[in-house]
Protein backbone atom coordinates (compact mmCIF):
# COMPACT_ATOMS: atom_id res chain seq x y z
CA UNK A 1 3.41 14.52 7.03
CA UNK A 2 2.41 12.12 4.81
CA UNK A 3 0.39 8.83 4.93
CA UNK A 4 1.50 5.69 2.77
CA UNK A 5 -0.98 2.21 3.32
CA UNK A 6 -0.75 -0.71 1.82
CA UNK A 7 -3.71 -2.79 1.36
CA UNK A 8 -3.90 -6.76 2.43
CA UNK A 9 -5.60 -8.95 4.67
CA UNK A 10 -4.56 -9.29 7.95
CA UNK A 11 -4.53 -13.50 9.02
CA UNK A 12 -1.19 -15.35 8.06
CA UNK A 13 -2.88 -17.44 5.70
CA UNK A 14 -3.40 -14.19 3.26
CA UNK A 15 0.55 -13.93 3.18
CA UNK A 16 1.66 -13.70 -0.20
CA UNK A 17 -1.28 -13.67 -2.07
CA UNK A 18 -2.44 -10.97 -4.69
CA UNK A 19 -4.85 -9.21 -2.78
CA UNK A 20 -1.73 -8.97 -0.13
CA UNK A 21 0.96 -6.89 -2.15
CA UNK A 22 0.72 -3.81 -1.02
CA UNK A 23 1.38 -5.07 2.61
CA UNK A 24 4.56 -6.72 1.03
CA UNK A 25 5.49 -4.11 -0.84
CA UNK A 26 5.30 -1.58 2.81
CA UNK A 27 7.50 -4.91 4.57
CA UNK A 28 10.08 -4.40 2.05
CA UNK A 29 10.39 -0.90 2.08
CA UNK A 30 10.60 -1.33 6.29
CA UNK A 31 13.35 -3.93 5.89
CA UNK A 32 15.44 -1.91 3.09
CA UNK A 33 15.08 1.18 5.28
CA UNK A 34 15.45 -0.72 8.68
CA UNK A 35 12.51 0.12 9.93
CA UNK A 36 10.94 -1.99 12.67
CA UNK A 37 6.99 -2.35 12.88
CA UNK A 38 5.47 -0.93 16.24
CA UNK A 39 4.31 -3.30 18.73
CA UNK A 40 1.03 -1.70 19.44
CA UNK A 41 -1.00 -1.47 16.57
CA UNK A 42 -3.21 1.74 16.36
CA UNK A 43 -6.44 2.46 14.85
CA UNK A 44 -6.83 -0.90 13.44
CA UNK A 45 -3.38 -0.84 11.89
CA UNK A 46 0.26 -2.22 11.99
CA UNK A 47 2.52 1.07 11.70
CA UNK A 48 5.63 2.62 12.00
CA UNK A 49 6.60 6.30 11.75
CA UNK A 50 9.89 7.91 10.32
CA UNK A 51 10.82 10.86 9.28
CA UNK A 52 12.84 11.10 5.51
CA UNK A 53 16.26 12.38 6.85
CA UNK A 54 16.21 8.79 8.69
CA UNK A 55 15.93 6.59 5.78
CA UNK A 56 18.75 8.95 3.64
CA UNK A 57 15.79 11.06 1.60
CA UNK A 58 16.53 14.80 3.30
CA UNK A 59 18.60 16.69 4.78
CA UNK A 60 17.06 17.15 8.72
CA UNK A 61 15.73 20.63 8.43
CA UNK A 62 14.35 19.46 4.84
CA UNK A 63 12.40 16.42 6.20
CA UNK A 64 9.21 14.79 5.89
CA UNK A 65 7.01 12.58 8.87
CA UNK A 66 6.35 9.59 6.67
CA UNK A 67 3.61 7.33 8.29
CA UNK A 68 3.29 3.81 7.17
CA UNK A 69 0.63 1.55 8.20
CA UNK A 70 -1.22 -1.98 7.27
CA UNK A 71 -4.55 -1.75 8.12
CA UNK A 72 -5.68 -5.17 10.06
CA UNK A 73 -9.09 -4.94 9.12
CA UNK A 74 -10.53 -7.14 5.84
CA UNK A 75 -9.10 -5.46 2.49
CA UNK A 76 -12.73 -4.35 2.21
CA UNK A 77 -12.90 -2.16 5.68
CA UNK A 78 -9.35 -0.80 5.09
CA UNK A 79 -10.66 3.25 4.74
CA UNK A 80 -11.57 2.74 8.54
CA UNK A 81 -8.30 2.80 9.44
CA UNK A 82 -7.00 5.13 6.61
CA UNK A 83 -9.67 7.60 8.19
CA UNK A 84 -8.79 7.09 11.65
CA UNK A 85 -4.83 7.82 11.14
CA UNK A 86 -5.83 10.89 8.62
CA UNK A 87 -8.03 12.58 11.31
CA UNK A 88 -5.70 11.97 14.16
CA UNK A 89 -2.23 13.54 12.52
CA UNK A 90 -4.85 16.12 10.28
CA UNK A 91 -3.23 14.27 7.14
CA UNK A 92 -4.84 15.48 3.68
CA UNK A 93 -6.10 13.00 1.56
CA UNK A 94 -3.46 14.67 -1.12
CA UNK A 95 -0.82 13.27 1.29
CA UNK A 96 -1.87 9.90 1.49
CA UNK A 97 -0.57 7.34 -0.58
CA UNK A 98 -2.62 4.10 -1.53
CA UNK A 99 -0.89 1.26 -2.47
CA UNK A 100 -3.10 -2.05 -3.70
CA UNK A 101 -2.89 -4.29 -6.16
CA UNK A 102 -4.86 -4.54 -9.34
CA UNK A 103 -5.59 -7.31 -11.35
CA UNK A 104 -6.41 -5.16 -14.82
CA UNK A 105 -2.87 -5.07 -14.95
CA UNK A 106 -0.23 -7.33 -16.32
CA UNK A 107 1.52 -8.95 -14.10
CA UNK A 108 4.45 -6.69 -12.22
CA UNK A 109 3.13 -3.21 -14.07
CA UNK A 110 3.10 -0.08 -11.34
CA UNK A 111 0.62 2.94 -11.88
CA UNK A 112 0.85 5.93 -9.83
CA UNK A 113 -2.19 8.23 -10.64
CA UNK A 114 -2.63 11.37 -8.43
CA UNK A 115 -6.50 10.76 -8.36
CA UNK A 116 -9.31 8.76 -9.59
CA UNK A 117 -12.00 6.28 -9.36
CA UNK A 118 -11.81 2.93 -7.42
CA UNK A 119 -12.36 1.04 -10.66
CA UNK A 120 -13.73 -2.10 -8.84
CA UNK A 121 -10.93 -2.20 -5.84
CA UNK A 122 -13.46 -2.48 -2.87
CA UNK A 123 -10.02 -1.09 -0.55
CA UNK A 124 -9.93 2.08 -2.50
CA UNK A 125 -14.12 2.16 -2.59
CA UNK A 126 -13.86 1.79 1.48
CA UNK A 127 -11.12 4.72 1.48
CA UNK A 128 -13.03 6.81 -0.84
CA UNK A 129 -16.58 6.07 1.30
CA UNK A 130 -14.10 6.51 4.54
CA UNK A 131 -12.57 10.07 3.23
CA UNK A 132 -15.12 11.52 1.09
CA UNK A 133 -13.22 11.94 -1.64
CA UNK A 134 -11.23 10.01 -4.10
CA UNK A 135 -8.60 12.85 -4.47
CA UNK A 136 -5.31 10.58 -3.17
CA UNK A 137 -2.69 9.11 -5.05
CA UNK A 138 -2.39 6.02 -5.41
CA UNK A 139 0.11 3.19 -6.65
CA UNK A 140 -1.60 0.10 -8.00
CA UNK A 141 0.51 -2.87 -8.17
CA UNK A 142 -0.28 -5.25 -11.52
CA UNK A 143 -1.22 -8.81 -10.79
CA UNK A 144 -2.97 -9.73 -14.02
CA UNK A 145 -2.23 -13.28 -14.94
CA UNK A 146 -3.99 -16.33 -17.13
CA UNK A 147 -5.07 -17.76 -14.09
CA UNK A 148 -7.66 -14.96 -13.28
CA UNK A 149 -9.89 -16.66 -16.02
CA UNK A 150 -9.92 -20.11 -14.81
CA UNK A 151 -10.06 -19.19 -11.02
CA UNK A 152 -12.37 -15.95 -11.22
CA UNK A 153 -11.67 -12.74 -9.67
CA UNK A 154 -12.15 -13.83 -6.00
CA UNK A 155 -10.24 -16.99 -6.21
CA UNK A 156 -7.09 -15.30 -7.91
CA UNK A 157 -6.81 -12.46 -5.56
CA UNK A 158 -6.44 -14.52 -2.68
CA UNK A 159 -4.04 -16.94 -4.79
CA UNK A 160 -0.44 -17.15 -4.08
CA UNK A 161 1.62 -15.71 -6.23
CA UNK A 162 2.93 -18.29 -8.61
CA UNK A 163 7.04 -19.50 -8.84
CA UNK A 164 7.51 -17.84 -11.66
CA UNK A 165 5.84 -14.60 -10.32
CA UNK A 166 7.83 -15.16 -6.79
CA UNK A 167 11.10 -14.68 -8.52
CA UNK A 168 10.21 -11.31 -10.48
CA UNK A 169 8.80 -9.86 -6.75
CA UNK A 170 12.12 -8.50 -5.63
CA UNK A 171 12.66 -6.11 -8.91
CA UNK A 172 9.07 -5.02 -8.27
CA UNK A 173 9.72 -4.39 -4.65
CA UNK A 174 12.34 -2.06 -5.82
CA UNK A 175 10.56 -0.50 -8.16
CA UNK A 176 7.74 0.51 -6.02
CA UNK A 177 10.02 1.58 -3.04
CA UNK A 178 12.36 4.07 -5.07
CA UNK A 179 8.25 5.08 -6.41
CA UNK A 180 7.66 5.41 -2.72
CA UNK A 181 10.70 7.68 -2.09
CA UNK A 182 9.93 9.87 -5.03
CA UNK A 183 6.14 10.39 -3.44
CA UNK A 184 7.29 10.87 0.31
CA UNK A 185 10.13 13.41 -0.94
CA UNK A 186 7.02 15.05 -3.34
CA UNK A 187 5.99 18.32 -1.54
């Protein structure tokens, strides 16, 4: 079984900003895969459960649970609910799959690293506090821009992404799901 979270802010007005890609990146990889959200949330968390054979990866006697949830906590709290879905399904942290964004990269770069520090992401410092360790992969999605010095750090993550940026999202989106089938099909 494995875990994959994207990271975001839960209230409307957080939709499509920065800080907020890795819950689009999890809504595009539900609606490519038609996959439909649960109702109920659980632990703090919009999810949905599949298994790979579903969504084309395996054969069904090959497959994989796949778990995917947005925690609905602040960005800051998210390893609460990371935690909570881990110790419930007895998920190891090496089968959890991180994805946030990162504003030390340019603009539409993906980094999958199997490990590592937080390296200022207070999601992945709540996950690492939450789990104990900071062994789990973990996709960060570039949003590096101009506009970070003029606005600061706090303003530009909870920007919108800009026109320019809006049109390049879909190639990214597919980028980071076909990264997202390579990790869930990973044993």
């Amino acid at each position: 079984m494995k875990l994959i979270v994207g990271f975001g802010n839960p209230e409307n007005k957080y939709n499509f900003t920065r800080h907020n890609f890795g819950f689009l990146a999890l809504d595009f990889y539900a609606k490519i895969n038609k996959l439909d959200w649960e109702k109920n949330p659980k632990f703090d968390a919009i999810w949905l459960k599949t298994d790979t054979y579903k969504i084309g990866l395996s054969k069904n006697d090959h497959s994989e649970q796949l778990i995917l949830i947005k925690p609905q906590t602040y960005y800051n709290e998210v390893g609460k609910a990371i935690q909570a879905f881990s110790r419930f399904y007895k998920i190891k942290p090496e089968d959890i799959l991180i994805i946030c964004d990162d504003f030390n990269l340019a603009f539409g770069q993906i980094r999958y690293r199997k490990n590592g520090s937080a390296g200022g992401n207070n999601g992945l410092k709540s996950t690492i506090a939450e789990l104990n360790t900071s062994d789990f992969p973990r996709l960060r999605l570039g949003t590096g821009s101009e506009l970070r010095k003029k606005t600061g750090d706090i303003d530009f993550v909870l920007s919108k992404f800009a026109p320019a940026e809006k049109e390049q999202l879909p190639s990214i989106l597919r980028d980071v799901a076909s990264k997202i089938n390579e990790i869930a099909t990973t044993k």
